[in-house]
Protein backbone atom coordinates (compact mmCIF):
# COMPACT_ATOMS: atom_id res chain seq x y z
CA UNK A 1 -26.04 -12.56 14.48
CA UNK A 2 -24.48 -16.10 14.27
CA UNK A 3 -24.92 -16.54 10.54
CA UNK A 4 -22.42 -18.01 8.12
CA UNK A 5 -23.23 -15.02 5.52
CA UNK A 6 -22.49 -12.55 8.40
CA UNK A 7 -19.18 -10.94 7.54
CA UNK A 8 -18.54 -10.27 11.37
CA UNK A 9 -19.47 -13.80 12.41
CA UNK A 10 -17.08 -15.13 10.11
CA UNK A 11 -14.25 -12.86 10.96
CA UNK A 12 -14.71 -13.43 14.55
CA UNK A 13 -14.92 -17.28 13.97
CA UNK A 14 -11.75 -17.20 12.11
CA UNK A 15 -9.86 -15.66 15.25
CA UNK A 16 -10.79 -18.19 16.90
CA UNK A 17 -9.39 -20.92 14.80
CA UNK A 18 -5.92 -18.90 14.99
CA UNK A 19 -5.73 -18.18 18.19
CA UNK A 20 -3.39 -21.22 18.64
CA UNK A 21 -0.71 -20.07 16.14
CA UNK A 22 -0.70 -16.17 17.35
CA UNK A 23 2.68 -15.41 18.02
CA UNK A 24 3.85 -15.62 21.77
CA UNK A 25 5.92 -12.06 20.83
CA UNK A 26 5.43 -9.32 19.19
CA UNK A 27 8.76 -7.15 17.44
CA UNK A 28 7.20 -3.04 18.69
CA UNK A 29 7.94 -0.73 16.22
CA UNK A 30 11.16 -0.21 15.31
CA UNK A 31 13.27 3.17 16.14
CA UNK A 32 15.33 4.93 14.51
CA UNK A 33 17.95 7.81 15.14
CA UNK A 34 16.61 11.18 13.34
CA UNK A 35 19.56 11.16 11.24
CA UNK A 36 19.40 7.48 10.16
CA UNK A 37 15.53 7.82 9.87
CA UNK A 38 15.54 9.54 6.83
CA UNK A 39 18.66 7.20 5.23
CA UNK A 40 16.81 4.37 6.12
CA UNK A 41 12.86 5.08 4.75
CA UNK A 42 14.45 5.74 1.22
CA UNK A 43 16.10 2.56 1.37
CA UNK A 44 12.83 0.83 2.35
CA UNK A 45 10.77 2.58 -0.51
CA UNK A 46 13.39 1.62 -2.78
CA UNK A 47 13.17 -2.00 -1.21
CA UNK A 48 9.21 -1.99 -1.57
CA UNK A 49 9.27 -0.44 -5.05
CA UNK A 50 11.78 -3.20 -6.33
CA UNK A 51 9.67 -5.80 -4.97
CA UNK A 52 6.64 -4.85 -6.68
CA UNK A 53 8.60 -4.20 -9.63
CA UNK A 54 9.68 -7.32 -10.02
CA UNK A 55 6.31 -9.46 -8.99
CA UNK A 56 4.65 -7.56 -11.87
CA UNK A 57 7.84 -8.43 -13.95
CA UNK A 58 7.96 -12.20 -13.27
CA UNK A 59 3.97 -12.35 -13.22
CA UNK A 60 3.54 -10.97 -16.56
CA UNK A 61 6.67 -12.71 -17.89
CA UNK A 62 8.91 -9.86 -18.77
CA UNK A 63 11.32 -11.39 -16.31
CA UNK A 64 11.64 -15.53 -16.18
CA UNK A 65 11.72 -17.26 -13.39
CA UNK A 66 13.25 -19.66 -14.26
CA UNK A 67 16.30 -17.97 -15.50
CA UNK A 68 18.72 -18.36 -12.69
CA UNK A 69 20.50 -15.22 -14.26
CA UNK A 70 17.95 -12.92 -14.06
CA UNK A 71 16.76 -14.21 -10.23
CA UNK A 72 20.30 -13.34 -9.58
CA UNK A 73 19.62 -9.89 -10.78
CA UNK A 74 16.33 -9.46 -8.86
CA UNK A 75 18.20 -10.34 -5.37
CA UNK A 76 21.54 -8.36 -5.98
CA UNK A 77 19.14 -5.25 -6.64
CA UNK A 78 18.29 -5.47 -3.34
CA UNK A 79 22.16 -5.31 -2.07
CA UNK A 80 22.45 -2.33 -4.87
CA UNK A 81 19.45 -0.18 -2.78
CA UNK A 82 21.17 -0.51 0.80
CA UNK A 83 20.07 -4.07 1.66
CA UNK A 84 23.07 -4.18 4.10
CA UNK A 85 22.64 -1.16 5.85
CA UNK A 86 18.64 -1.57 6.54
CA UNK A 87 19.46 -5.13 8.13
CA UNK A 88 22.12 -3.69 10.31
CA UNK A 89 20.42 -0.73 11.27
CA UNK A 90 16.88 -2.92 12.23
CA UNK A 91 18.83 -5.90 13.90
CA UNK A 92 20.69 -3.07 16.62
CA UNK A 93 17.35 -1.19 16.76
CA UNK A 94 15.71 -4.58 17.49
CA UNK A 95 18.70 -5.19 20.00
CA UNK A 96 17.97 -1.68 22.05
CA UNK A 97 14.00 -2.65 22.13
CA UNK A 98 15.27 -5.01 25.09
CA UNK A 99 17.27 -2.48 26.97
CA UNK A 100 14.34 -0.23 27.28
């Protein structure tokens, strides 16, 4: 209805402001091979579980921040779950999306 306490209105307002900084592209789903598929979602809900993990853990202090040691720890986790292998196995996905 036009009004600023209009949930709608404001939503629809705000697309308007970004519609200058909407991407040009947009990456389509990635695809997978069946038998990488299942390989690869366990590395991404390992991936997704360490990050939370370790927001609630340098949130709440039990991890510091400023502790280069322990940052180190945080990212090589990620190399520990199969880092490697997702980013290889996304990039030449992302490289057939444009032979299709």
């Amino acid at each position: 209805d036009g009004s600023d306490t209009d949930g709608e209105y404001i939503n629809a307002q705000a697309r308007l402001l970004y519609a200058p900084y909407e991407p040009r592209e947009r990456i389509l789903t990635l695809l997978f091979d069946s038998a990488d598929a299942v390989e690869l979602n366990n590395i991404r809900g390992a991936i997704d579980q360490h990050i939370s993990n370790g927001l609630k853990d340098f949130i709440t202090g039990r991890a510091d921040i400023n502790d280069d040691e322990a940052w180190a720890a945080y990212k090589a986790g990620f190399y520990e779950m199969g880092l490697e292998r997702f980013l290889a196995a996304a990039q030449a996905s992302y490289e057939q999306l444009g032979k299709r």
